[in-house]
N, C-alpha and C. Protein backbone atom coordinates (compact mmCIF):
# COMPACT_ATOMS: atom_id res chain seq x y z
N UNK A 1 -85.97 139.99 65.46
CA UNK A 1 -84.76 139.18 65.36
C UNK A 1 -85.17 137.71 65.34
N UNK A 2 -84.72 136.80 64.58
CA UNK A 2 -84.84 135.43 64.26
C UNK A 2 -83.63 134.57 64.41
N UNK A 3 -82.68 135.04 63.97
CA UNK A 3 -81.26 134.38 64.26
C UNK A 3 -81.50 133.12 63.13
N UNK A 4 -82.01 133.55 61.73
CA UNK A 4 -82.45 132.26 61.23
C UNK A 4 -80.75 131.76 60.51
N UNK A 5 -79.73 132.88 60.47
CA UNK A 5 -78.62 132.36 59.96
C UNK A 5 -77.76 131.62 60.94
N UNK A 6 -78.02 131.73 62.05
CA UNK A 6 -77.58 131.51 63.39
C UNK A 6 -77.77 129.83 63.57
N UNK A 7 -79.17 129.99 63.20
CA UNK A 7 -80.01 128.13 63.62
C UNK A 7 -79.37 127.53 62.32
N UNK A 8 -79.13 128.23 61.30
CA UNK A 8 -79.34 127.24 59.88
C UNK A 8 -77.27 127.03 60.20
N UNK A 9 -76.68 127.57 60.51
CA UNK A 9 -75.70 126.94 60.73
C UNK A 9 -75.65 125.95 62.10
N UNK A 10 -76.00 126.33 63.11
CA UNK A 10 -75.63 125.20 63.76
C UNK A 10 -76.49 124.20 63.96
N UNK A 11 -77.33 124.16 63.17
CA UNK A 11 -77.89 122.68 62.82
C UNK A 11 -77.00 121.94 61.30
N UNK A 12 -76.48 122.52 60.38
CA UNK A 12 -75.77 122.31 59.39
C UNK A 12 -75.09 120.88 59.58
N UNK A 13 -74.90 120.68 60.43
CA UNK A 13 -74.16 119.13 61.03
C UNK A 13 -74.64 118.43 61.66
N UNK A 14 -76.47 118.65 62.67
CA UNK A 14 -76.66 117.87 63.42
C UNK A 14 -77.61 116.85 62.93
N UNK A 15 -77.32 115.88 63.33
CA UNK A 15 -77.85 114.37 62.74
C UNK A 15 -79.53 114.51 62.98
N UNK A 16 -80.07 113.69 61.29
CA UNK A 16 -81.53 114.37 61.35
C UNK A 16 -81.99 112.38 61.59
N UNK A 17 -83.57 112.63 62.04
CA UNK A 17 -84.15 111.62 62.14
C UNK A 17 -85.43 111.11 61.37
N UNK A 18 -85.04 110.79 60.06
CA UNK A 18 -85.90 110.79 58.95
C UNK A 18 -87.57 110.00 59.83
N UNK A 19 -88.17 110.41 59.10
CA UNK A 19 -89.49 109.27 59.52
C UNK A 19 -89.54 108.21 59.59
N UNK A 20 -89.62 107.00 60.39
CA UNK A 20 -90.05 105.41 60.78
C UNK A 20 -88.21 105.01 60.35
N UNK A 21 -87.26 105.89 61.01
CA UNK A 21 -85.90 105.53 61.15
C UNK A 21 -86.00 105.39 62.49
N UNK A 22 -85.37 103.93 62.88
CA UNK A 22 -84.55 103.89 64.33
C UNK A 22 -84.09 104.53 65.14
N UNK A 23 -82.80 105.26 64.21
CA UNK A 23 -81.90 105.84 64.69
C UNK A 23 -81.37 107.20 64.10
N UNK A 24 -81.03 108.17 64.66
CA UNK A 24 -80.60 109.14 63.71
C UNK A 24 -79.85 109.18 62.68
N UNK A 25 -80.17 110.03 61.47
CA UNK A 25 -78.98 109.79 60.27
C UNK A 25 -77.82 110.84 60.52
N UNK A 26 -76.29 110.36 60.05
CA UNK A 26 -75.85 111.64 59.69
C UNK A 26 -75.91 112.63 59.20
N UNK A 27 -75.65 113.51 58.98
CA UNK A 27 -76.68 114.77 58.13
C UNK A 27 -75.21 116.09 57.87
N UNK A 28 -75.28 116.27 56.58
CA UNK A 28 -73.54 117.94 56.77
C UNK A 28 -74.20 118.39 55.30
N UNK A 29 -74.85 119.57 55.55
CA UNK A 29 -75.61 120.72 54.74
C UNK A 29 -73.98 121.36 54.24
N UNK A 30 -72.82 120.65 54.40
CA UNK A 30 -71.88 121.82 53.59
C UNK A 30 -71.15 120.95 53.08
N UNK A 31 -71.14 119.68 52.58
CA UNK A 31 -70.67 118.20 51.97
C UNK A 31 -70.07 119.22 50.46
N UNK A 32 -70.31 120.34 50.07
CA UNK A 32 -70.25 120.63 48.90
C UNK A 32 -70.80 122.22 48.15
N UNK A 33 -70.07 123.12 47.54
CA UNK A 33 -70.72 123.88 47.25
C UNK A 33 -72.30 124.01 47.08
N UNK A 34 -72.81 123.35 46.58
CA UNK A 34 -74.16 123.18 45.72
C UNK A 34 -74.99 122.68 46.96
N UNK A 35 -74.46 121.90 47.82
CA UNK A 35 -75.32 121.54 49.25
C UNK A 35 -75.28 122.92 50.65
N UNK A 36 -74.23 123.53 50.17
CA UNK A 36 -74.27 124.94 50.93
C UNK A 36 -75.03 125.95 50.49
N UNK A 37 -74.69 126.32 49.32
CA UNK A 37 -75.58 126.92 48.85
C UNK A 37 -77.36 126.81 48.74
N UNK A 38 -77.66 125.99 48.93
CA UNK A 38 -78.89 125.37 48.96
C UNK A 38 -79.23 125.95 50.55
N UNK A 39 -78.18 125.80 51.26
CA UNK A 39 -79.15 125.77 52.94
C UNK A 39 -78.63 127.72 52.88
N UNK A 40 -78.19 127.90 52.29
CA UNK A 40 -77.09 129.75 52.80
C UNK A 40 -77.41 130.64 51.83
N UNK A 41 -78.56 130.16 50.54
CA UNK A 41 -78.60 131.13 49.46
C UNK A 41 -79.58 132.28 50.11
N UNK A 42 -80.36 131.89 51.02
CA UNK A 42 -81.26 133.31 51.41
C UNK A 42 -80.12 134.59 52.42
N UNK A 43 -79.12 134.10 52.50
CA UNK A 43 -78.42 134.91 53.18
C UNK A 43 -77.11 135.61 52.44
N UNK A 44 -76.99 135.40 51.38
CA UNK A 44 -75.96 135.54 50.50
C UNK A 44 -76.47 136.50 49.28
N UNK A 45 -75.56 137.34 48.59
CA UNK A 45 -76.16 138.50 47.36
C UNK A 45 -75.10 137.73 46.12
N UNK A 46 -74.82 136.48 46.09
CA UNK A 46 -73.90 135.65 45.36
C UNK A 46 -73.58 134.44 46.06
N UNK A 47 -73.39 133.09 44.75
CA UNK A 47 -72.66 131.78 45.56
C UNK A 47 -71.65 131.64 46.23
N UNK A 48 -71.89 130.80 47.50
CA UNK A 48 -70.55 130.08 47.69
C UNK A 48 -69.85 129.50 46.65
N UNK A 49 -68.30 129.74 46.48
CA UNK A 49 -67.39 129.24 45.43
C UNK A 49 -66.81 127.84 46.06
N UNK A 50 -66.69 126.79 45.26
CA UNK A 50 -66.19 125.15 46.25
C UNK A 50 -64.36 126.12 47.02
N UNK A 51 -63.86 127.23 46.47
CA UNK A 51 -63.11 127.32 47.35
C UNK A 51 -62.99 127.90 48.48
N UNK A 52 -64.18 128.59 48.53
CA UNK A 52 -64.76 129.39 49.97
C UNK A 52 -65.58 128.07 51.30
N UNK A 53 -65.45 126.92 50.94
CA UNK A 53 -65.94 125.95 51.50
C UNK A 53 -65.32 125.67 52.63
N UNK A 54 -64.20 125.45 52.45
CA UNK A 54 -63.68 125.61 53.89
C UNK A 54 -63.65 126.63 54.97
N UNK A 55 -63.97 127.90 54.64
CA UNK A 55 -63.72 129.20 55.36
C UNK A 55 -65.54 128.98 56.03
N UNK A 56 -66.43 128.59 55.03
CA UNK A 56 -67.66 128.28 55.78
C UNK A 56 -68.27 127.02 56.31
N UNK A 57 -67.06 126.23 56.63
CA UNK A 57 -67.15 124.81 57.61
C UNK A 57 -66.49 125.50 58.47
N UNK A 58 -65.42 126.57 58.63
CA UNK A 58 -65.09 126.87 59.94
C UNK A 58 -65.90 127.71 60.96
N UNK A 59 -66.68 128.23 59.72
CA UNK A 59 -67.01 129.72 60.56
C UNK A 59 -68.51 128.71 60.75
N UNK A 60 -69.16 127.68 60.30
CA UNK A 60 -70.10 126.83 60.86
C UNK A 60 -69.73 125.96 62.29
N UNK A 61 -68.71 126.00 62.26
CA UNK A 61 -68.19 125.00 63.43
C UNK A 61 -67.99 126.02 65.01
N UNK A 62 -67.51 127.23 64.72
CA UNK A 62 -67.56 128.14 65.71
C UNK A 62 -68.87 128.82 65.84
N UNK A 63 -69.99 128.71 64.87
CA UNK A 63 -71.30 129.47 65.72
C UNK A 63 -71.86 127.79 66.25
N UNK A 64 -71.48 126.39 65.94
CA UNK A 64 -72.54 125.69 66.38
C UNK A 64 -72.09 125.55 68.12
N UNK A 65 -70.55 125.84 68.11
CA UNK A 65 -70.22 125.82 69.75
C UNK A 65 -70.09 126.70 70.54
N UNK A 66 -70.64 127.81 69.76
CA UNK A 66 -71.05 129.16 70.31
C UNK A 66 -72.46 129.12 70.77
N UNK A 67 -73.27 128.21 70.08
CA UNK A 67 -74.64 128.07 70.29
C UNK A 67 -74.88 127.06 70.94
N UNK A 68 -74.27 126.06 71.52
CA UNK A 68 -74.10 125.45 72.38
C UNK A 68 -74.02 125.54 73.98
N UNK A 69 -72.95 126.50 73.73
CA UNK A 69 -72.86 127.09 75.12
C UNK A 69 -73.95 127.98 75.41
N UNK A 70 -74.23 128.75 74.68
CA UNK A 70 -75.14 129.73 74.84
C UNK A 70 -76.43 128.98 75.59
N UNK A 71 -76.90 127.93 74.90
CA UNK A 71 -77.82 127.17 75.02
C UNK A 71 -77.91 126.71 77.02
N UNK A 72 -76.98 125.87 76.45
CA UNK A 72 -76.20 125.78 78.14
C UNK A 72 -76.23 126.14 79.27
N UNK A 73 -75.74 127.78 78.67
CA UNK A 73 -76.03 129.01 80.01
C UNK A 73 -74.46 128.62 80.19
N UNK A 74 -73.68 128.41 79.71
CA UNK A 74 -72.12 128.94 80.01
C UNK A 74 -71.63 129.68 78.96
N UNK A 75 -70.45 130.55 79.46
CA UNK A 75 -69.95 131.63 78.55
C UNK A 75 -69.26 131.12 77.26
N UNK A 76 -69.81 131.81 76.05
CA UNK A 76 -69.37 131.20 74.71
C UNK A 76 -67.90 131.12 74.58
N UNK A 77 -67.43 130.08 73.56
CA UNK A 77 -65.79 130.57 73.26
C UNK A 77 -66.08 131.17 72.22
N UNK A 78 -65.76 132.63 72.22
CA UNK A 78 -65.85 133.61 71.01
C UNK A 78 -64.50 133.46 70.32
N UNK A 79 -63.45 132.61 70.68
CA UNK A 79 -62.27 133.32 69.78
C UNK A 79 -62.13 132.66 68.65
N UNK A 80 -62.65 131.58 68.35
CA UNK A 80 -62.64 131.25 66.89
C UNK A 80 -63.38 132.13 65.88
N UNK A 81 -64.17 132.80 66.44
CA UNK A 81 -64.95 133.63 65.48
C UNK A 81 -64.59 134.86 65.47
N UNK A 82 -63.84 134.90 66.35
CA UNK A 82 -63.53 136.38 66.46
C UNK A 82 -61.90 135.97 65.46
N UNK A 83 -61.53 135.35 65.42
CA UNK A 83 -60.28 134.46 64.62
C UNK A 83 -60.57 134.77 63.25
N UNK A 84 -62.06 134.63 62.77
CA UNK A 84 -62.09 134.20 61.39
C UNK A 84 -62.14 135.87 61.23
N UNK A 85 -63.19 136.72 61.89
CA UNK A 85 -63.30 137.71 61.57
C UNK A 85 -61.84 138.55 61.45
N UNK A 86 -60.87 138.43 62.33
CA UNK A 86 -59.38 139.17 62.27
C UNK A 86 -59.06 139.17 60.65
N UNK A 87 -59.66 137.88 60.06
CA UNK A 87 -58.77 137.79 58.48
C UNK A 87 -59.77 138.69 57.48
N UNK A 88 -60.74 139.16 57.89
CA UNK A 88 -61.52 139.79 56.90
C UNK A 88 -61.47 141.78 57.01
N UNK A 89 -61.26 141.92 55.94
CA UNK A 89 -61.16 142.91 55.62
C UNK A 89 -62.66 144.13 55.48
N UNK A 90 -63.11 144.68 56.52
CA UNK A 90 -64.32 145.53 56.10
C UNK A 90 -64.41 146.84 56.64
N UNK A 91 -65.37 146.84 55.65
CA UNK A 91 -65.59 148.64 56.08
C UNK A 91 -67.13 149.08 56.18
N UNK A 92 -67.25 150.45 56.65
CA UNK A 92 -68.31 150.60 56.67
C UNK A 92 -69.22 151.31 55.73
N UNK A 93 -70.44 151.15 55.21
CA UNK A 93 -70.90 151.85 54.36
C UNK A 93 -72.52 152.33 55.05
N UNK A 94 -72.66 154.44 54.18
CA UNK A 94 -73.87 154.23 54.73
C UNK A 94 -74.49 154.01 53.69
N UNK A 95 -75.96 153.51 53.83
CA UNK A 95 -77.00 152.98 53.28
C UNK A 95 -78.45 153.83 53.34
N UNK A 96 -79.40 153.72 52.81
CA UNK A 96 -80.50 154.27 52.71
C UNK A 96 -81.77 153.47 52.96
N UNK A 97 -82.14 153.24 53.60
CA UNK A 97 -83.61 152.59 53.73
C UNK A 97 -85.02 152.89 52.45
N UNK A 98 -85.64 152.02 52.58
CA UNK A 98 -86.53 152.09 51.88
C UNK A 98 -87.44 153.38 52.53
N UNK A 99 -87.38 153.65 53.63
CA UNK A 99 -88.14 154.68 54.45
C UNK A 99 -87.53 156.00 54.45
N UNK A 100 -86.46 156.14 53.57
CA UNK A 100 -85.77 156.96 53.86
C UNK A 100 -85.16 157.69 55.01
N UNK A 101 -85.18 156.99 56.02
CA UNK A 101 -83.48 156.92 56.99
C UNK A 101 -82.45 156.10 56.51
N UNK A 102 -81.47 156.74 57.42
CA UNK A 102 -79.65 156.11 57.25
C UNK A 102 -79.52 155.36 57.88
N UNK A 103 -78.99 154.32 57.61
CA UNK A 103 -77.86 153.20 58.60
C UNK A 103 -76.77 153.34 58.47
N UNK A 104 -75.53 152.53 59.43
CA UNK A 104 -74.29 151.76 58.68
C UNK A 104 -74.43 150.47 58.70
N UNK A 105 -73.96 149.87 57.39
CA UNK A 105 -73.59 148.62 57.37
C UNK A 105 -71.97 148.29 56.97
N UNK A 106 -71.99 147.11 57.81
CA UNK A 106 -70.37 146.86 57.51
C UNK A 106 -70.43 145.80 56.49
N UNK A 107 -69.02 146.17 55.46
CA UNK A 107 -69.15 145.47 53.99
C UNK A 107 -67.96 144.71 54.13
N UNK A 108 -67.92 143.52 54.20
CA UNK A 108 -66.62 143.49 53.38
C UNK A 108 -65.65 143.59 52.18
N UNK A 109 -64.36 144.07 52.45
CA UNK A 109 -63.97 144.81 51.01
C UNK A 109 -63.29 143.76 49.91
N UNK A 110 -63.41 142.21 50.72
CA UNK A 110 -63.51 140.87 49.33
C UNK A 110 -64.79 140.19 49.66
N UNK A 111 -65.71 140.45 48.82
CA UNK A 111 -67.13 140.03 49.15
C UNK A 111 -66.64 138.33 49.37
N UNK A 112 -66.11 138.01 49.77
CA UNK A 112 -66.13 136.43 49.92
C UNK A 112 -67.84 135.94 50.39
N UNK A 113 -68.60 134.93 50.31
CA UNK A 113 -69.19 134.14 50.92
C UNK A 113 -69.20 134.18 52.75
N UNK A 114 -68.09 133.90 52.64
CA UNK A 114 -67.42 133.18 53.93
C UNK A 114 -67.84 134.84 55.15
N UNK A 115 -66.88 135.97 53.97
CA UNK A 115 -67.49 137.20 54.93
C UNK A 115 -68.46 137.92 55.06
N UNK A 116 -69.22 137.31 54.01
CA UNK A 116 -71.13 137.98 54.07
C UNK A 116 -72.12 137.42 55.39
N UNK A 117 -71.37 135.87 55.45
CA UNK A 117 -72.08 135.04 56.47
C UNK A 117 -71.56 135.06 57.70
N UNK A 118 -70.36 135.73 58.03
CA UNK A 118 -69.34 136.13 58.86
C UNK A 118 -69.69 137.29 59.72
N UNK A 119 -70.23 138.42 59.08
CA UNK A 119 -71.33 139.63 59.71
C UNK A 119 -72.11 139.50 59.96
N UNK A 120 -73.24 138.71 59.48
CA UNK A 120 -74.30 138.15 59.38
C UNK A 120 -74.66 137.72 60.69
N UNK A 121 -73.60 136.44 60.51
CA UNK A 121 -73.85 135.79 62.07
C UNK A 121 -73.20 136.49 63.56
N UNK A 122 -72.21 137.80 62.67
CA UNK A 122 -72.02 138.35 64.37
C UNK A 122 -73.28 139.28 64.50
N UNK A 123 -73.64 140.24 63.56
CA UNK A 123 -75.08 140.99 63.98
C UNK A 123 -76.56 140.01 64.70
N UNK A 124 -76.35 138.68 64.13
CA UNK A 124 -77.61 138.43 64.79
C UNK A 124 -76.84 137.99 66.19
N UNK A 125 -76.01 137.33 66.23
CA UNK A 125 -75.90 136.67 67.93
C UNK A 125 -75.55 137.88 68.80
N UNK A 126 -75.18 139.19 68.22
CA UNK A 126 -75.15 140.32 68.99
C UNK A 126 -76.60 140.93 69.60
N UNK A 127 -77.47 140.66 68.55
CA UNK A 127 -78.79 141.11 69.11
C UNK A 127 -79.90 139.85 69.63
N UNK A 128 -79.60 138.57 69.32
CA UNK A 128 -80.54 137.40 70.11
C UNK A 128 -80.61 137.43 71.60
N UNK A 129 -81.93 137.46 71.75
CA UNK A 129 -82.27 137.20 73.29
C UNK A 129 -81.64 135.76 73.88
N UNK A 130 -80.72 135.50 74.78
CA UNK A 130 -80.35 134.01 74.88
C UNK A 130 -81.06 133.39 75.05
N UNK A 131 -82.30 133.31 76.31
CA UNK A 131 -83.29 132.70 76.32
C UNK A 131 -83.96 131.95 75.62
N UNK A 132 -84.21 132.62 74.20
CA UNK A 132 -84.90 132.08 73.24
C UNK A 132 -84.19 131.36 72.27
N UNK A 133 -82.87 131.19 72.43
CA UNK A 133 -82.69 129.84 71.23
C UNK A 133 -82.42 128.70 72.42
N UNK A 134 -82.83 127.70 71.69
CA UNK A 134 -83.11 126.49 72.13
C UNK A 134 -83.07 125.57 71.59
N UNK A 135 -82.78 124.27 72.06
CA UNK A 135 -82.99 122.96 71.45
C UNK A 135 -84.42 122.36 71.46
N UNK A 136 -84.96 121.78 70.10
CA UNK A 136 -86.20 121.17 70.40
C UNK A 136 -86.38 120.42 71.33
N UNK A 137 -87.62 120.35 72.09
CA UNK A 137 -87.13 119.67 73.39
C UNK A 137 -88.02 117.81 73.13
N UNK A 138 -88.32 117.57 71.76
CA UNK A 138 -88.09 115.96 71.30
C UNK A 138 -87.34 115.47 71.60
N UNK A 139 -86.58 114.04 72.72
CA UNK A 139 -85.22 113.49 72.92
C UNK A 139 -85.03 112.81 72.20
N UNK A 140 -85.68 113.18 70.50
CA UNK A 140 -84.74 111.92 69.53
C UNK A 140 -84.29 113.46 68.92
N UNK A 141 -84.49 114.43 68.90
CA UNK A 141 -84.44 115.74 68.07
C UNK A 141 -83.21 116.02 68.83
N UNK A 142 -82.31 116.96 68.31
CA UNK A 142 -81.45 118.04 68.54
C UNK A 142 -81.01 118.71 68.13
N UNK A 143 -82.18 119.57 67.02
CA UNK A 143 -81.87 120.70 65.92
C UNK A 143 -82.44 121.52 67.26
N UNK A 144 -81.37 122.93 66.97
CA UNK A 144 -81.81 124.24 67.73
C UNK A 144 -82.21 125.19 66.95
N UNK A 145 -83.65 125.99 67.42
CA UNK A 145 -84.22 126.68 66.74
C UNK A 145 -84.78 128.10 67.78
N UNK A 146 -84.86 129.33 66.91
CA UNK A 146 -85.10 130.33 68.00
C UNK A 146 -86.35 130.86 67.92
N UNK A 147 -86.74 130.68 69.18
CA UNK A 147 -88.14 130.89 69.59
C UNK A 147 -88.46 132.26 69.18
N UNK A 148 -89.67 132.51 68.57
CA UNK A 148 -89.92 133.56 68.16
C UNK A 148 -90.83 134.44 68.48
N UNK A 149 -92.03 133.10 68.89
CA UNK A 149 -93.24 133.59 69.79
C UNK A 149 -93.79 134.68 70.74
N UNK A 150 -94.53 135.35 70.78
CA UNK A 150 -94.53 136.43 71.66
C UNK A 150 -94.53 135.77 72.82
N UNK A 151 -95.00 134.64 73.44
CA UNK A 151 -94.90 133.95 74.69
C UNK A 151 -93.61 133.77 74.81
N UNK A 152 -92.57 133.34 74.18
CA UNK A 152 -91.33 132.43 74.31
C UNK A 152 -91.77 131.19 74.82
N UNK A 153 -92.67 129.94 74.13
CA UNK A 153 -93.10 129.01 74.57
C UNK A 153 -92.92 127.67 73.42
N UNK A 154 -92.59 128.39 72.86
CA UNK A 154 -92.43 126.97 71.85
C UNK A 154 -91.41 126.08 72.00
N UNK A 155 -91.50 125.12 71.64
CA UNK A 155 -90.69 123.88 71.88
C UNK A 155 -90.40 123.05 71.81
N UNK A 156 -90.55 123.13 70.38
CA UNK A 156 -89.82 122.21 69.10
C UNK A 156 -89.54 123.10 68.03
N UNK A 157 -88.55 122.44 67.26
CA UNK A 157 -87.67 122.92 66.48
C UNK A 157 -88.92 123.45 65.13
N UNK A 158 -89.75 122.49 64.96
CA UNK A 158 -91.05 122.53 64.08
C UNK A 158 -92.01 122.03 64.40
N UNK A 159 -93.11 121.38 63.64
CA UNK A 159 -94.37 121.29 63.83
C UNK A 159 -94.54 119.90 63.48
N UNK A 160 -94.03 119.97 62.38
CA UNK A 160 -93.89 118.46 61.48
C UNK A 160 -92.22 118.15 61.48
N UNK A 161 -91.63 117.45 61.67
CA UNK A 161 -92.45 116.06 62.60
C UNK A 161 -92.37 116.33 64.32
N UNK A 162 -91.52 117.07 64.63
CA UNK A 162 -91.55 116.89 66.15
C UNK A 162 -92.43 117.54 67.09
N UNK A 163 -93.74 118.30 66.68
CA UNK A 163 -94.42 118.69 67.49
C UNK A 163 -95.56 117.86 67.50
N UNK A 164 -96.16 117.29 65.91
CA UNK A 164 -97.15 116.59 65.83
C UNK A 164 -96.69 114.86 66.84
N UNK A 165 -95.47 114.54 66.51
CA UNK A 165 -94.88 113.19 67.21
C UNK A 165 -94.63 112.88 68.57
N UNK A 166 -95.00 114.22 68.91
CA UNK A 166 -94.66 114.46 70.98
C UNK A 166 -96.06 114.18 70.69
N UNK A 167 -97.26 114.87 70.46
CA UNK A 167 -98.63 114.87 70.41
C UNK A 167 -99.14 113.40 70.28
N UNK A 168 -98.84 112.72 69.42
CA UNK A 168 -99.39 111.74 69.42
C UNK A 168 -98.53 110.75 70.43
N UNK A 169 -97.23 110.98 70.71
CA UNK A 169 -96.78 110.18 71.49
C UNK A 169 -97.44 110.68 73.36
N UNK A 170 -97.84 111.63 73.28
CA UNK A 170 -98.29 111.68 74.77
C UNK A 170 -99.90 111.61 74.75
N UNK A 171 -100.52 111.51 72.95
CA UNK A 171 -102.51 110.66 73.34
C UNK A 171 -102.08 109.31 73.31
N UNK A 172 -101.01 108.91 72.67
CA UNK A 172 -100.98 107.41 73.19
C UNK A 172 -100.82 106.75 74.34
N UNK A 173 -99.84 107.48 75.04
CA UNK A 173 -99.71 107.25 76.79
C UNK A 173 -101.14 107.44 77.36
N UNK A 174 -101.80 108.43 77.27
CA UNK A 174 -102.76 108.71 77.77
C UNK A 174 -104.13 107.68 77.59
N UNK A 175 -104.09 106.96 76.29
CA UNK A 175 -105.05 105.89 75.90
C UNK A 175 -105.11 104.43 76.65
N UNK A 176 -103.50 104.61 76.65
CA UNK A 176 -103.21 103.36 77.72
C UNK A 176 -103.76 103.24 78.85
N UNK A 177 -104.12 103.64 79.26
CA UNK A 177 -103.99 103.99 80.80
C UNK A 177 -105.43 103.56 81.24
């Protein structure tokens, strides 16, 4: 489990901190079909339509304060998501593995966008360890990303820039001295 649809929405809005910037920039991965699609196409079997855009700024806005809390260690507000899900229509289908065993998967019966990413994100936050998603722990950073590590030790969101930039920011303290 990765929860990578999980992180890629609720970072979707959080302000990024380009290199040798001051201050953080604003940052909204869903400004637009073509900018959604770009961050949501590995999770999708078809595009977001610009009129499904709103249905996936909502259902982005209820996993980022779902993942918030989570983060937190206080109990999520599930009812917005459980809100969006009431309007979708699905069913279940079985499926075949490449290994030849059965599953079920649940389909929805108007493939919208909105309800591909809608299952999506309840199957993974149903099975994420809480523990392991987290905020990078850089205090100019506050993209959350889920630890994947067999340790559960990582702790930054990435490598470049915020793991290499703690690194050099703590041999520089250390040179001082």
């Amino acid at each position: 489990m990765t929860a990578s649809l999980v992180v890629a929405l609720a970072n979707a809005h959080a302000p990024r901190r380009p290199p040798h910037a001051r201050a953080p920039v604003a940052y909204d991965a869903l400004t637009d079909a073509a900018s959604a699609n770009d961050l949501l196409e590995p999770f999708l079997d078809h595009p977001i339509r610009p009129h499904e855009l709103k249905a996936v700024r909502a259902l982005q806005t209820a996993v980022a304060m779902i993942v918030d809390d989570l983060i937190a260690g206080s109990p999520p507000p599930l009812e917005a998501l459980n809100k969006l899900a009431a309007h979708q229509a699905t069913t279940y289908a079985l499926e075949r593995r490449g290994d030849g065993t059965l599953r079920t998967t649940l389909r929805p019966q108007r493939p919208s966008a909105a309800a591909t990413l809608l299952i999506g994100v309840m199957n993974e936050l149903s099975g994420l360890e809480r523990s392991r998603l987290r905020r990078c722990a850089r205090h100019e950073c506050s993209l959350v990303f889920y630890d994947a590590t067999r340790s559960g030790t990582q702790r930054w969101h990435a490598e470049r820039p915020c793991g290499l930039r703690e690194r050099q920011r703590r041999h520089r303290r250390h040179g001082l001295r």
